[in-house]
C-alpha atoms as a PDB file:
ATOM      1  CA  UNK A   1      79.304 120.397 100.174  1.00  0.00           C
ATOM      2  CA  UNK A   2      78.047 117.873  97.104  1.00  0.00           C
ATOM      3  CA  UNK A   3      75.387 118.830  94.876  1.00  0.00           C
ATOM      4  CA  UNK A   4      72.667 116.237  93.422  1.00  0.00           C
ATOM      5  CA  UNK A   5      70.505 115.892  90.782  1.00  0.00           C
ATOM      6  CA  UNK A   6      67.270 115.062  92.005  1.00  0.00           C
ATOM      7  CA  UNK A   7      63.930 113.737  90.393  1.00  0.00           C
ATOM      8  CA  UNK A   8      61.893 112.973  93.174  1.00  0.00           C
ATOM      9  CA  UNK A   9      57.994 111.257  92.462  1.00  0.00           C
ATOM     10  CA  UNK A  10      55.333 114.030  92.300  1.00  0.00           C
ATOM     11  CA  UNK A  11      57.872 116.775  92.255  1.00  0.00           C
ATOM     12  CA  UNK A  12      60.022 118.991  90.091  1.00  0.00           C
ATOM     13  CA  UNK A  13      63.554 117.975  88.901  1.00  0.00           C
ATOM     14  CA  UNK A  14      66.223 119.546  90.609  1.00  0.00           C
ATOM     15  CA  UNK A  15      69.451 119.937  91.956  1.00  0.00           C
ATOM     16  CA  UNK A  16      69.969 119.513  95.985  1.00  0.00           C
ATOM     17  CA  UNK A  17      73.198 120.948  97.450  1.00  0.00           C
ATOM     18  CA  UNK A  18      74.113 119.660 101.234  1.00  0.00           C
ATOM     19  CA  UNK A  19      77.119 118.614 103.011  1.00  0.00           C
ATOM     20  CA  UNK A  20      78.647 115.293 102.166  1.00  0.00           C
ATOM     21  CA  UNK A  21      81.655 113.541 102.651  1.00  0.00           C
ATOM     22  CA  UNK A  22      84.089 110.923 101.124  1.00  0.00           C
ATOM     23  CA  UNK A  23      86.650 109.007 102.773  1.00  0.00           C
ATOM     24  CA  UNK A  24      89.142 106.812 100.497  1.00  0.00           C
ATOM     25  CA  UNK A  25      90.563 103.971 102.027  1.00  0.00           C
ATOM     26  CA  UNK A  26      93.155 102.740  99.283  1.00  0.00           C
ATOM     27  CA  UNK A  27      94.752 100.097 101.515  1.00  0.00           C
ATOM     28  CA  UNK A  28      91.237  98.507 101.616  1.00  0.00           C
ATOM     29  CA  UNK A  29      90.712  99.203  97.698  1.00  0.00           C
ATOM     30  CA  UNK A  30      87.340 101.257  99.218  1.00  0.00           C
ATOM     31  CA  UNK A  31      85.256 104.230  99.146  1.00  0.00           C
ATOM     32  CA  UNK A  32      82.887 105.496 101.701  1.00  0.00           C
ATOM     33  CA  UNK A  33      81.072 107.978 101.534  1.00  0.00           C
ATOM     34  CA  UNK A  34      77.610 109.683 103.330  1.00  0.00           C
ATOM     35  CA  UNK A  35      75.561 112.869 104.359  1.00  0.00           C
ATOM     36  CA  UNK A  36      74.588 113.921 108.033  1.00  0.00           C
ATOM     37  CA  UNK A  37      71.104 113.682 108.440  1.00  0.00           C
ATOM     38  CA  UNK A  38      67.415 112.371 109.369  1.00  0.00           C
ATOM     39  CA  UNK A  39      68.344 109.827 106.255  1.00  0.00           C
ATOM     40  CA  UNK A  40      71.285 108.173 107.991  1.00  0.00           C
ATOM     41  CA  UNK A  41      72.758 108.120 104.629  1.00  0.00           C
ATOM     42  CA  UNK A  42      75.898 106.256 103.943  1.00  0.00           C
ATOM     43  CA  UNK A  43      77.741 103.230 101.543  1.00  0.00           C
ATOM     44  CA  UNK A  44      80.783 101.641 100.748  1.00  0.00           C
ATOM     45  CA  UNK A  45      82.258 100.490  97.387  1.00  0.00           C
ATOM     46  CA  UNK A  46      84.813  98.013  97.751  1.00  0.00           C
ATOM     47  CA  UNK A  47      86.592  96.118  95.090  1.00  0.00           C
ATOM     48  CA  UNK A  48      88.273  93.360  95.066  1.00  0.00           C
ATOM     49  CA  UNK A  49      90.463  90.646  93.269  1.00  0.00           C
ATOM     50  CA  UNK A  50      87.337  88.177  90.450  1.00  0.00           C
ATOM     51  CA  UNK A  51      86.845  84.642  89.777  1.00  0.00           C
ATOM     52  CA  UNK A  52      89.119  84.844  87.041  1.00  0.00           C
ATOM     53  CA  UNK A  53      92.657  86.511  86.146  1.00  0.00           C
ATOM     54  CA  UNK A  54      92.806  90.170  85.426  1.00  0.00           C
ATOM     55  CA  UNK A  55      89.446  90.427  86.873  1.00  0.00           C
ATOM     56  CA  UNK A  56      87.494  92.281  89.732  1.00  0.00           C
ATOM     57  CA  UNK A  57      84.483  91.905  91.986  1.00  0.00           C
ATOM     58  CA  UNK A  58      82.708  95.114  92.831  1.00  0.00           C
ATOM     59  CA  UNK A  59      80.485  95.547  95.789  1.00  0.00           C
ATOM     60  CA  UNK A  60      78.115  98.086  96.562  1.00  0.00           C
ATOM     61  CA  UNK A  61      76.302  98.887  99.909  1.00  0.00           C
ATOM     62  CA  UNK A  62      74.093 101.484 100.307  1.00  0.00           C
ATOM     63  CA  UNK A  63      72.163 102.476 103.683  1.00  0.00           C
ATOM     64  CA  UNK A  64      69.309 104.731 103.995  1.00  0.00           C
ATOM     65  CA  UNK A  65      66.317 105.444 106.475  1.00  0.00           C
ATOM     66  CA  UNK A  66      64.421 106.793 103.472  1.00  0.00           C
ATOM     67  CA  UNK A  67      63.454 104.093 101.276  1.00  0.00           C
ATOM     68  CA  UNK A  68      61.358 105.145  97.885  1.00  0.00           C
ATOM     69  CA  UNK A  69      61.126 101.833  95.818  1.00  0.00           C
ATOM     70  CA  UNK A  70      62.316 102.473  92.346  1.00  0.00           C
ATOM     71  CA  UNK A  71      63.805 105.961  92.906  1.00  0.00           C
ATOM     72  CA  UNK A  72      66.108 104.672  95.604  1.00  0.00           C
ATOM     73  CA  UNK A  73      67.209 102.097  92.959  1.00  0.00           C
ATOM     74  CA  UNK A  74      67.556 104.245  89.856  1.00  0.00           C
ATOM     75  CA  UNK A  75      69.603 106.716  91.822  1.00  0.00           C
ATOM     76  CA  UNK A  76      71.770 103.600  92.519  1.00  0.00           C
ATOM     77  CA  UNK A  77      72.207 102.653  89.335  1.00  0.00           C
ATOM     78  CA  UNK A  78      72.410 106.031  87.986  1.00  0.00           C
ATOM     79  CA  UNK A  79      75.662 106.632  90.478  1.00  0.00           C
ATOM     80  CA  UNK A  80      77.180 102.630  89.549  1.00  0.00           C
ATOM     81  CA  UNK A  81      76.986 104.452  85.964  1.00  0.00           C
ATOM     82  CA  UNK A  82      79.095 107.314  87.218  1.00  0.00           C
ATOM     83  CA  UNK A  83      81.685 105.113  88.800  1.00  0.00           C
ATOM     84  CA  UNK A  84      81.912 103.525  85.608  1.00  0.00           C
ATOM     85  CA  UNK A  85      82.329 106.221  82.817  1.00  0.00           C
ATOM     86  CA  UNK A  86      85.258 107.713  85.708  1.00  0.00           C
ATOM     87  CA  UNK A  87      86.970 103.981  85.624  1.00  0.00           C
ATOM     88  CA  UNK A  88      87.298 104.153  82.481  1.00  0.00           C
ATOM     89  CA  UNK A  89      88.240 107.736  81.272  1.00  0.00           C
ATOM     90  CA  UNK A  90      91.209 107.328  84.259  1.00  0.00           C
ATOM     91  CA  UNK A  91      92.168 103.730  82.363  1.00  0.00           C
ATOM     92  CA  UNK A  92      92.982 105.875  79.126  1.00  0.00           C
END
């Protein structure tokens, strides 16, 4: 089970709990992860060597049947801000 934090358009804030998995694939420097459903929710973050040395090229795809505009993007970049903070607490 995953819980979300939720701010849908025309509706109350809140948090959404349903079943979600995650599935690391560390020989493929990935991580996939998705929820059963009428959404067909599901992505993949994959990293992988830069342009330049000591750098890296992150990619992020995200599929869903349930496409809101702007909400579908600010949860994205609300989640790429997630990734981020826990990169670089675990770099410490």
């Amino acid at each position: 089970m995953s819980t979300a934090h939720i701010d849908p358009p025309g509706e109350p804030e809140r948090d959404v709990t349903r079943e979600a998995w995650v599935h690391v694939l560390e020989d493929a420097m990935s991580l996939e992860w998705g929820a059963p459903g009428p959404d067909d929710y599901h992505g993949r973050l994959h990293v992988a060597a830069g342009d330049e040395a000591g750098s890296s090229r992150l990619t992020v795809e995200l599929h869903t049947d349930s496409v809101e505009g702007e909400h579908v993007s600010r949860g994205l970049e609300e989640a790429l801000h997630g990734i981020k903070r826990a990169a670089e607490r675990s770099a410490r």
